[in-house]
N, C-alpha and C. Protein backbone atom coordinates (compact mmCIF):
# COMPACT_ATOMS: atom_id res chain seq x y z
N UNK A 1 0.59 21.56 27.13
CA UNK A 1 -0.64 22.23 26.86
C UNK A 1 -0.38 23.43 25.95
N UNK A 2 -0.81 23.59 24.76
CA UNK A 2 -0.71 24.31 23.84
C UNK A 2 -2.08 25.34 24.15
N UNK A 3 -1.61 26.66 24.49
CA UNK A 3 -2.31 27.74 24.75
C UNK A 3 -3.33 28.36 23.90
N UNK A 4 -4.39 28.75 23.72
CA UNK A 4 -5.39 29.38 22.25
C UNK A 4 -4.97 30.66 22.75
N UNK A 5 -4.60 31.56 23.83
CA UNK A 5 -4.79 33.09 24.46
C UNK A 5 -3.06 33.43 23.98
N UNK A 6 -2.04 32.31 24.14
CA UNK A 6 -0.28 33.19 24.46
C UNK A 6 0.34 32.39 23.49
N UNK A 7 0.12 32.76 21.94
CA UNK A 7 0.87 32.21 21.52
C UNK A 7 1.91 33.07 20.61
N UNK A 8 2.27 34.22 21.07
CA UNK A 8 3.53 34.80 21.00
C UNK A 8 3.61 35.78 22.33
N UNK A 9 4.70 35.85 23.15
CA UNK A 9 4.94 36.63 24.01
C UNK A 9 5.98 37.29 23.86
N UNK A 10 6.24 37.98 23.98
CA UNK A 10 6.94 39.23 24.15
C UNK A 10 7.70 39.75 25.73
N UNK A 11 9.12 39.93 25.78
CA UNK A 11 9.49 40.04 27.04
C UNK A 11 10.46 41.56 26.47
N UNK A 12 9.55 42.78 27.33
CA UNK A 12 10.42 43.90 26.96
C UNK A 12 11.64 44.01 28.25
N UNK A 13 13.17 44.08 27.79
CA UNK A 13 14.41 44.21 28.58
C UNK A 13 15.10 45.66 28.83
N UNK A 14 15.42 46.13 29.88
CA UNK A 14 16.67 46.95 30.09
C UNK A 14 17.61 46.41 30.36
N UNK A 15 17.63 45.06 31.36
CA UNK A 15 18.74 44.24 31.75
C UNK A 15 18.78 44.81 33.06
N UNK A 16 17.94 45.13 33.62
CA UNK A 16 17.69 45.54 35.08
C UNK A 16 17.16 44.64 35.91
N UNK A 17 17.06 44.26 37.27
CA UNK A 17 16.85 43.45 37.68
C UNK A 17 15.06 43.41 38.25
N UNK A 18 14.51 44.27 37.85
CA UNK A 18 13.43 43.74 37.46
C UNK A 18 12.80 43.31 36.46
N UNK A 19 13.49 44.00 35.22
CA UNK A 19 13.42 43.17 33.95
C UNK A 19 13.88 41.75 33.82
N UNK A 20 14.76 41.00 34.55
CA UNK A 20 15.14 39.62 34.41
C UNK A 20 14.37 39.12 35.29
N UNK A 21 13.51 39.70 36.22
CA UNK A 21 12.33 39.19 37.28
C UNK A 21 11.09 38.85 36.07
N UNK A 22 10.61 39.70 35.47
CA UNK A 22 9.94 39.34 34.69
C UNK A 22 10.56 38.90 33.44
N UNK A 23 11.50 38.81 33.07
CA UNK A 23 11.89 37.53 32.08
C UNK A 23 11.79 36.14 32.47
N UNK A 24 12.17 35.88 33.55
CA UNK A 24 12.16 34.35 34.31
C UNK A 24 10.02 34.38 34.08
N UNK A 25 9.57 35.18 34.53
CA UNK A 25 8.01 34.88 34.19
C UNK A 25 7.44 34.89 32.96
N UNK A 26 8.63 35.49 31.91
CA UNK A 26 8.01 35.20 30.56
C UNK A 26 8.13 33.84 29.76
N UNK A 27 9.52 33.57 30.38
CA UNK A 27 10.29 31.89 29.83
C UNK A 27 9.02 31.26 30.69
N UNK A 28 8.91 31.15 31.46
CA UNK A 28 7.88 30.40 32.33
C UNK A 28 6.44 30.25 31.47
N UNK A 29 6.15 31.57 31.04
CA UNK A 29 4.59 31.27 30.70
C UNK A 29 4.64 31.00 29.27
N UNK A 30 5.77 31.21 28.60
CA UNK A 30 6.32 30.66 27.09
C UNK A 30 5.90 29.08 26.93
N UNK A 31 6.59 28.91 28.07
CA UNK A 31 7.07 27.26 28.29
C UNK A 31 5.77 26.35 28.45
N UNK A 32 4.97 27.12 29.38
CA UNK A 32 3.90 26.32 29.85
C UNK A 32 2.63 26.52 29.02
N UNK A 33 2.99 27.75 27.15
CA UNK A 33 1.56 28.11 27.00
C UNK A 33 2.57 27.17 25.29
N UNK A 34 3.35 26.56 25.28
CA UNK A 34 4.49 26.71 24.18
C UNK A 34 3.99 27.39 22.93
N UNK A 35 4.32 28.78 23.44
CA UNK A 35 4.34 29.98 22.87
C UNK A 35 5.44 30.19 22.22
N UNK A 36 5.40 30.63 21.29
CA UNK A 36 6.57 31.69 20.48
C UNK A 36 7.24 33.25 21.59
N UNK A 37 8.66 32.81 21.80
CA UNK A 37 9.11 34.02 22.44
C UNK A 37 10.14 34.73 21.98
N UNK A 38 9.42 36.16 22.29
CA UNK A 38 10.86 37.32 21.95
C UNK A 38 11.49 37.69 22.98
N UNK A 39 12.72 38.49 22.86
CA UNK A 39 13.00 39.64 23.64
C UNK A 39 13.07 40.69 23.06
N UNK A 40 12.85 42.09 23.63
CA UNK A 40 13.27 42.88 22.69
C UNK A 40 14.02 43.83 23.80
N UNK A 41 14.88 44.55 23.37
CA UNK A 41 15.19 45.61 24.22
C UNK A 41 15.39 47.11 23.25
N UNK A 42 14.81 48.15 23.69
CA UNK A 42 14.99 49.35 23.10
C UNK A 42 16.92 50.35 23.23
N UNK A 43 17.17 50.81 22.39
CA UNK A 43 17.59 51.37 22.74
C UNK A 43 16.89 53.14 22.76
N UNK A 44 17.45 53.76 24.05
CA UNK A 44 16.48 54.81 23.89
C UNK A 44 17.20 55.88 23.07
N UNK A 45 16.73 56.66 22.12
CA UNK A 45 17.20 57.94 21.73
C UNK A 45 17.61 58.93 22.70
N UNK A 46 18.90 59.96 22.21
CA UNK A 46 19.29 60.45 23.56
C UNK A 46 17.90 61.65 23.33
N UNK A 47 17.53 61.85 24.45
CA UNK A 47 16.58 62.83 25.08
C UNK A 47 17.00 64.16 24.43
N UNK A 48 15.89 64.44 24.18
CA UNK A 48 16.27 66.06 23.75
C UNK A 48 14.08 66.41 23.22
N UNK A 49 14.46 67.71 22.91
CA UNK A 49 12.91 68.70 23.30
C UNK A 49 12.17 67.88 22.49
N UNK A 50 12.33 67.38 21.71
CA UNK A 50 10.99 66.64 20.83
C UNK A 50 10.34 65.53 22.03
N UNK A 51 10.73 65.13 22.99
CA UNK A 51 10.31 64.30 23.78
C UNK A 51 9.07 65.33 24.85
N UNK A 52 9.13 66.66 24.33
CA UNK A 52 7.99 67.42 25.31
C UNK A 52 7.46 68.29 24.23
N UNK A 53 7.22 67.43 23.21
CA UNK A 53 6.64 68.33 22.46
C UNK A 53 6.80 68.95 21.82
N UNK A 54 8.05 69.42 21.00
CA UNK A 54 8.69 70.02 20.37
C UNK A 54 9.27 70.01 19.40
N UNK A 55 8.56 69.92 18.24
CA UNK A 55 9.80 69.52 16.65
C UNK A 55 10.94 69.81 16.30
N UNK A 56 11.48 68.97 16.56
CA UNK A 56 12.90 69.69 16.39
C UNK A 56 13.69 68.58 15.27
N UNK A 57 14.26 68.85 14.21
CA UNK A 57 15.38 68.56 13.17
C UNK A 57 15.96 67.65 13.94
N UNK A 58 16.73 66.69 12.88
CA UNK A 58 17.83 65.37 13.75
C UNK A 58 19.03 66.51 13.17
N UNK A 59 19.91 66.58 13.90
CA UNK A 59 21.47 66.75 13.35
C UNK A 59 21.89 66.17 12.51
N UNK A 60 22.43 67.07 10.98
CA UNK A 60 22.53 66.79 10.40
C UNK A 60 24.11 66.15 10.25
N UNK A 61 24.99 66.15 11.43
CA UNK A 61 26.13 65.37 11.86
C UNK A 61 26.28 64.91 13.05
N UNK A 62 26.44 64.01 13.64
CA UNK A 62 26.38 63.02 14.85
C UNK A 62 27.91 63.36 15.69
N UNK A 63 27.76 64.16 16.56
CA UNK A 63 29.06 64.61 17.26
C UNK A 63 29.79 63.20 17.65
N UNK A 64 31.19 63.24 17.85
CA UNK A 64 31.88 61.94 18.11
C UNK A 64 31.57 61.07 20.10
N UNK A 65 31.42 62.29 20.67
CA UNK A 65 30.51 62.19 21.97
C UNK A 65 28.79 61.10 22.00
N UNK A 66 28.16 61.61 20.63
CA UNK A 66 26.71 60.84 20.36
C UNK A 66 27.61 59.63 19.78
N UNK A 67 28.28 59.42 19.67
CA UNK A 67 28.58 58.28 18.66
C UNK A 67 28.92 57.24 19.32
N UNK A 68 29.94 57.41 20.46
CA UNK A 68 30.21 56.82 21.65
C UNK A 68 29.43 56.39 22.26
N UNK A 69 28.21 57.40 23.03
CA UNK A 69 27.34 57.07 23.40
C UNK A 69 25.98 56.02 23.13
N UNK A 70 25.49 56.15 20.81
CA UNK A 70 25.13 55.20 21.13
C UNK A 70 26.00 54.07 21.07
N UNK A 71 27.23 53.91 20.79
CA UNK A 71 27.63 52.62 20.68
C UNK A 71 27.27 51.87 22.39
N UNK A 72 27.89 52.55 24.02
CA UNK A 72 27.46 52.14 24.97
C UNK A 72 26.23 51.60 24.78
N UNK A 73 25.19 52.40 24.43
CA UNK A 73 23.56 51.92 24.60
C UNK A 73 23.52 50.94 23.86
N UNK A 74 24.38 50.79 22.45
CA UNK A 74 24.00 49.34 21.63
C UNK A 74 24.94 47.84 22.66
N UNK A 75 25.86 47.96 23.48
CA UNK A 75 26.43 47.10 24.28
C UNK A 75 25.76 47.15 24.85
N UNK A 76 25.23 47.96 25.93
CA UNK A 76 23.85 47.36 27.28
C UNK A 76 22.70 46.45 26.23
N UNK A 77 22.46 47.30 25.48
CA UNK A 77 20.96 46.23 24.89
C UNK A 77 21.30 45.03 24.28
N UNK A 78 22.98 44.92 23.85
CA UNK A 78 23.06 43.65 23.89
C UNK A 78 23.27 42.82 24.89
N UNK A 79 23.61 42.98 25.58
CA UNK A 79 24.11 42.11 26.53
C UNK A 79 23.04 42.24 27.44
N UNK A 80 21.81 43.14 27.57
CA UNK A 80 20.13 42.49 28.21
C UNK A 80 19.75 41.36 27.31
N UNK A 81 19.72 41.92 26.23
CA UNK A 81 19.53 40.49 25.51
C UNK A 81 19.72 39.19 25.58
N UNK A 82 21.31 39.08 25.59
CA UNK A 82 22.34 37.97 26.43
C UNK A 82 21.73 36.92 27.36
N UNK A 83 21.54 38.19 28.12
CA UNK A 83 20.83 37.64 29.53
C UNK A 83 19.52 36.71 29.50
N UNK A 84 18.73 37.06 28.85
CA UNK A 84 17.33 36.45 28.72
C UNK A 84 17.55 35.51 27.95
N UNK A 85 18.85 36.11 26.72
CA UNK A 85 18.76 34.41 25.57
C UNK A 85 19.55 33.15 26.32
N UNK A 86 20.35 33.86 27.47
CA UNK A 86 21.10 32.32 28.33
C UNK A 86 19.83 31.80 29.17
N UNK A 87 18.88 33.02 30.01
CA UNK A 87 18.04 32.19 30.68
C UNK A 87 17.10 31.12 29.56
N UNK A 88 16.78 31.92 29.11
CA UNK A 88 15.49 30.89 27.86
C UNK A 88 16.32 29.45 27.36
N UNK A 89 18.05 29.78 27.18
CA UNK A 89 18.10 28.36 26.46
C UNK A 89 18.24 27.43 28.03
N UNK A 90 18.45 27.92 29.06
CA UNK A 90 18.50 27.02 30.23
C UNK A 90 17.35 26.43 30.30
N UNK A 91 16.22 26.72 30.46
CA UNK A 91 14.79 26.42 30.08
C UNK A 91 14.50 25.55 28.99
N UNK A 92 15.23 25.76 28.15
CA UNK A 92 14.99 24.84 26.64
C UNK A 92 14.01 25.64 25.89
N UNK A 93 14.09 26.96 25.74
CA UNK A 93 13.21 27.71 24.73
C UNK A 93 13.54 28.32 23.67
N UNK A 94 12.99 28.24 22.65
CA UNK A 94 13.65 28.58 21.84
C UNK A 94 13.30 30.60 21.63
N UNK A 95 13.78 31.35 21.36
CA UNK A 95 13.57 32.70 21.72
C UNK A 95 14.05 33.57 20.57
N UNK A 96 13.72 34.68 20.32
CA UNK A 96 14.34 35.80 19.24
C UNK A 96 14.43 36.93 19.56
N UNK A 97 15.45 37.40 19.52
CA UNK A 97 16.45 38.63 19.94
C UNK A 97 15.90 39.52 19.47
N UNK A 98 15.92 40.58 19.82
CA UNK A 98 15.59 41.89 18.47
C UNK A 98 16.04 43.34 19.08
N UNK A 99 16.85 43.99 18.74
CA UNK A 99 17.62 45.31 19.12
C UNK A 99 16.94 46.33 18.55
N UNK A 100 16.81 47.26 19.36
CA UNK A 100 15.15 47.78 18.57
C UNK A 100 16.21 49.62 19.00
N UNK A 101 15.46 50.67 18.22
CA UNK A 101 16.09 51.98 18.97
C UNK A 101 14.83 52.83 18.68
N UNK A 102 14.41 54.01 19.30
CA UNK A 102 13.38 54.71 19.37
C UNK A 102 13.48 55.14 21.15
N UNK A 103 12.09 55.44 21.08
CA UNK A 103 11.48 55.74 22.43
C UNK A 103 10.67 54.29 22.78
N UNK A 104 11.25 53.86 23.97
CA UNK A 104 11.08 52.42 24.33
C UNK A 104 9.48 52.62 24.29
N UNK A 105 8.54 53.11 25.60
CA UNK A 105 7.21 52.58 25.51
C UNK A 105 6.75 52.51 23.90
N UNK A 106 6.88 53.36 22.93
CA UNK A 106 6.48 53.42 21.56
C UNK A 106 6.77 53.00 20.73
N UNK A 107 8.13 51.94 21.20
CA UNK A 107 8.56 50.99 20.28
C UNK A 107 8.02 49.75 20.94
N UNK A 108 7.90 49.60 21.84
CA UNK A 108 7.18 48.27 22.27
C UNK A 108 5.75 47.76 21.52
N UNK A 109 4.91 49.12 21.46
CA UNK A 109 3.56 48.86 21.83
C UNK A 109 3.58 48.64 19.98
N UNK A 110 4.80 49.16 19.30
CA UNK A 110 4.52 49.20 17.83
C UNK A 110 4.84 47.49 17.72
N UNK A 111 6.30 47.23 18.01
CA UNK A 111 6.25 45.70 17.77
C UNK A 111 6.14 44.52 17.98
N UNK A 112 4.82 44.75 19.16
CA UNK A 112 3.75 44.02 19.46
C UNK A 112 3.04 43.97 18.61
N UNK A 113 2.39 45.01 18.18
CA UNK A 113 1.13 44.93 16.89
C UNK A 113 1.82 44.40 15.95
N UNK A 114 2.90 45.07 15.24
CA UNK A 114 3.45 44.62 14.15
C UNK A 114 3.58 43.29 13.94
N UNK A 115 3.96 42.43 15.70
CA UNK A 115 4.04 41.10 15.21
C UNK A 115 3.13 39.94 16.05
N UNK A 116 1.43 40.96 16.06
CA UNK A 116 0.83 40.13 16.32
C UNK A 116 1.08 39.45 18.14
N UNK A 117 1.60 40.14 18.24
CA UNK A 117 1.87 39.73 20.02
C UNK A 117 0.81 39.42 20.82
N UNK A 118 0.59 38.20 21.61
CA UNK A 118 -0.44 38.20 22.57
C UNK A 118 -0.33 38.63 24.09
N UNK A 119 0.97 38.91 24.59
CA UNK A 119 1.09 38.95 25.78
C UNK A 119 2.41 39.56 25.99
N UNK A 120 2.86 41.56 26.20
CA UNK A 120 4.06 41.79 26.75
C UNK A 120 4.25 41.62 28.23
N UNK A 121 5.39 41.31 28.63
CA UNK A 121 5.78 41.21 29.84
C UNK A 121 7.23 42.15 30.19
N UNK A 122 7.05 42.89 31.61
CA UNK A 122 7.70 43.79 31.63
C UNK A 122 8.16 43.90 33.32
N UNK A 123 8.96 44.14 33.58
CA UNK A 123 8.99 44.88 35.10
C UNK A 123 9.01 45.73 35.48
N UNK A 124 8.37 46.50 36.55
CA UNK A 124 7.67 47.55 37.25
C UNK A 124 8.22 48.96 36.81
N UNK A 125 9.82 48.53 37.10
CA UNK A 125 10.65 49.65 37.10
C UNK A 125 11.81 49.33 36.68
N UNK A 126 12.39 50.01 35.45
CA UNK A 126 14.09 49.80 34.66
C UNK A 126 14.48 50.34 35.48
N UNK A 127 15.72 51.39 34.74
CA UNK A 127 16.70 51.85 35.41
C UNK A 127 16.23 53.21 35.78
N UNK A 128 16.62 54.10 36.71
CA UNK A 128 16.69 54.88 37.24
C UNK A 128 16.91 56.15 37.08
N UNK A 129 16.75 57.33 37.71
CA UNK A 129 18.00 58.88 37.45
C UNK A 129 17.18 59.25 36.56
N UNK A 130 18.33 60.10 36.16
CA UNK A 130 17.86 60.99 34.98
C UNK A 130 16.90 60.42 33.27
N UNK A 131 17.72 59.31 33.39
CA UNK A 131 16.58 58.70 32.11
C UNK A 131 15.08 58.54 32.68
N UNK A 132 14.87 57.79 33.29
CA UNK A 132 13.74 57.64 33.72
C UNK A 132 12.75 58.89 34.17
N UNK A 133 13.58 60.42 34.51
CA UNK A 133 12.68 61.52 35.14
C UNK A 133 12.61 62.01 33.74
N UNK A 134 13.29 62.17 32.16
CA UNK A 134 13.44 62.77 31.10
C UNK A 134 12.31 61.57 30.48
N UNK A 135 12.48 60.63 30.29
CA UNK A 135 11.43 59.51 29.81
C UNK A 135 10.52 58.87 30.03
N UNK A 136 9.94 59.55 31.16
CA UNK A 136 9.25 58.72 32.11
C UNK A 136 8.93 56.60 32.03
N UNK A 137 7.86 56.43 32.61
CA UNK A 137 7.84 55.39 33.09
C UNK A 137 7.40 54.52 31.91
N UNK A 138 8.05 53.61 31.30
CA UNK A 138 8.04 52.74 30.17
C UNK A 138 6.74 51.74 30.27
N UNK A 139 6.90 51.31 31.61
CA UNK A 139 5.89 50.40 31.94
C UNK A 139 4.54 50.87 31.67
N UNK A 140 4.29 52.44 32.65
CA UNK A 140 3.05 52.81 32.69
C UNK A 140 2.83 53.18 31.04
N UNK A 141 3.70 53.82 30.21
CA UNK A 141 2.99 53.79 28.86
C UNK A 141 2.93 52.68 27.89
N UNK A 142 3.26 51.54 28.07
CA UNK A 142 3.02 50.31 27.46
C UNK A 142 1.45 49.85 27.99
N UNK A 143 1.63 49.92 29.51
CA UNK A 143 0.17 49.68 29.90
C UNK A 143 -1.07 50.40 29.28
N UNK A 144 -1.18 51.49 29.23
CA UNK A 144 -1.57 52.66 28.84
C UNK A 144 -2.05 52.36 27.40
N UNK A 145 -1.00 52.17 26.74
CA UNK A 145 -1.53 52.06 25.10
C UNK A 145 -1.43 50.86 24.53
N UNK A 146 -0.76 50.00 25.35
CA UNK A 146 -1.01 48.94 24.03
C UNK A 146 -2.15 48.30 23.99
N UNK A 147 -2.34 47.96 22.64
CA UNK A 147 -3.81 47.12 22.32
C UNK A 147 -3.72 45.86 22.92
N UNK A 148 -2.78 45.11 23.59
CA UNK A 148 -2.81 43.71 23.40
C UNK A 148 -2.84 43.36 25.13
N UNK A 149 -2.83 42.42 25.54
CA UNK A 149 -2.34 42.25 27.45
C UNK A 149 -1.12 42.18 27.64
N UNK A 150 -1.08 42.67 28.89
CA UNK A 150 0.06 43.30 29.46
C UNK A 150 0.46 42.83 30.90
N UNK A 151 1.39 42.21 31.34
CA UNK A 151 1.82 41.34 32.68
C UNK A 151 3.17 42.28 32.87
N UNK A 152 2.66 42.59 34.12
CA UNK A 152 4.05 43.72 34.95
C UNK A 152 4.42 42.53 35.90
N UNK A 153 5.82 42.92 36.44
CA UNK A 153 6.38 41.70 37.19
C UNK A 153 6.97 42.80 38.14
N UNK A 154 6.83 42.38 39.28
CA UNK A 154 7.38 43.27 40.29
C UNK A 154 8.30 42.37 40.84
């Protein structure tokens, strides 16, 4: 059954285990709407005052500490990726990767529009600590702003 409502979905990743809760529901509704599917996973920018408001300049040199760091964040978002592209080909779907960096809710909700998305799918709650109290809740601002529908997976 070829879907008129889901014919691109979108599955936003941390590689957390509620994010692969709602990946298994995105391969699922991919499959059953045979929709076009992504993954995307953000990497997040490290936190600092522009996230409360505050203009602040990028450094005009990347300490060897930031450099490290994002390289870690570019290994987690690959290997969330990983994860969803082994579940989807178990499924038989065909799927597209995409390594994205910004501020996750605001990169989501952009490349949804950008690519025409009918349906992100997300889980309740990523990861934890300090990112999550500095960035708050990804989910609730995807819900919040994006133009398009939105399926939380608990």
């Amino acid at each position: 059954m070829v879907s008129e409502i889901y014919k691109k979905i979108m599955i936003a990743t941390d590689g957390s285990a509620n994010a692969n809760k709602a990946a298994i529901s995105g391969i699922e509704m991919a499959k059953l709407a045979e929709a076009k599917l992504y993954v995307v996973n953000v990497m997040s920018m490290i936190p600092h005052l522009s996230y409360f408001g505050v203009p602040i300049e990028p450094p005009k040199k990347v300490s060897r500490d930031e450099e490290k760091f994002q390289k870690h964040l570019e290994e987690d978002g690959k290997q969330a990726l990983e994860a969803v592209k082994d579940m989807a080909d178990k499924a038989a779907i065909e799927i597209e990767a995409v390594l994205l960096q910004g501020h996750p809710g605001s990169v989501i909700i952009d490349f949804a529009e950008e690519n025409d998305i009918d349906l992100i799918v997300m889980g309740t709650l990523g990861r934890t600590g300090l990112d999550r109290l500095i960035i708050g809740s990804v989910a609730v601002d995807v819900v919040r702003h994006a133009k398009t529908r939105v399926m939380i997976v608990k």
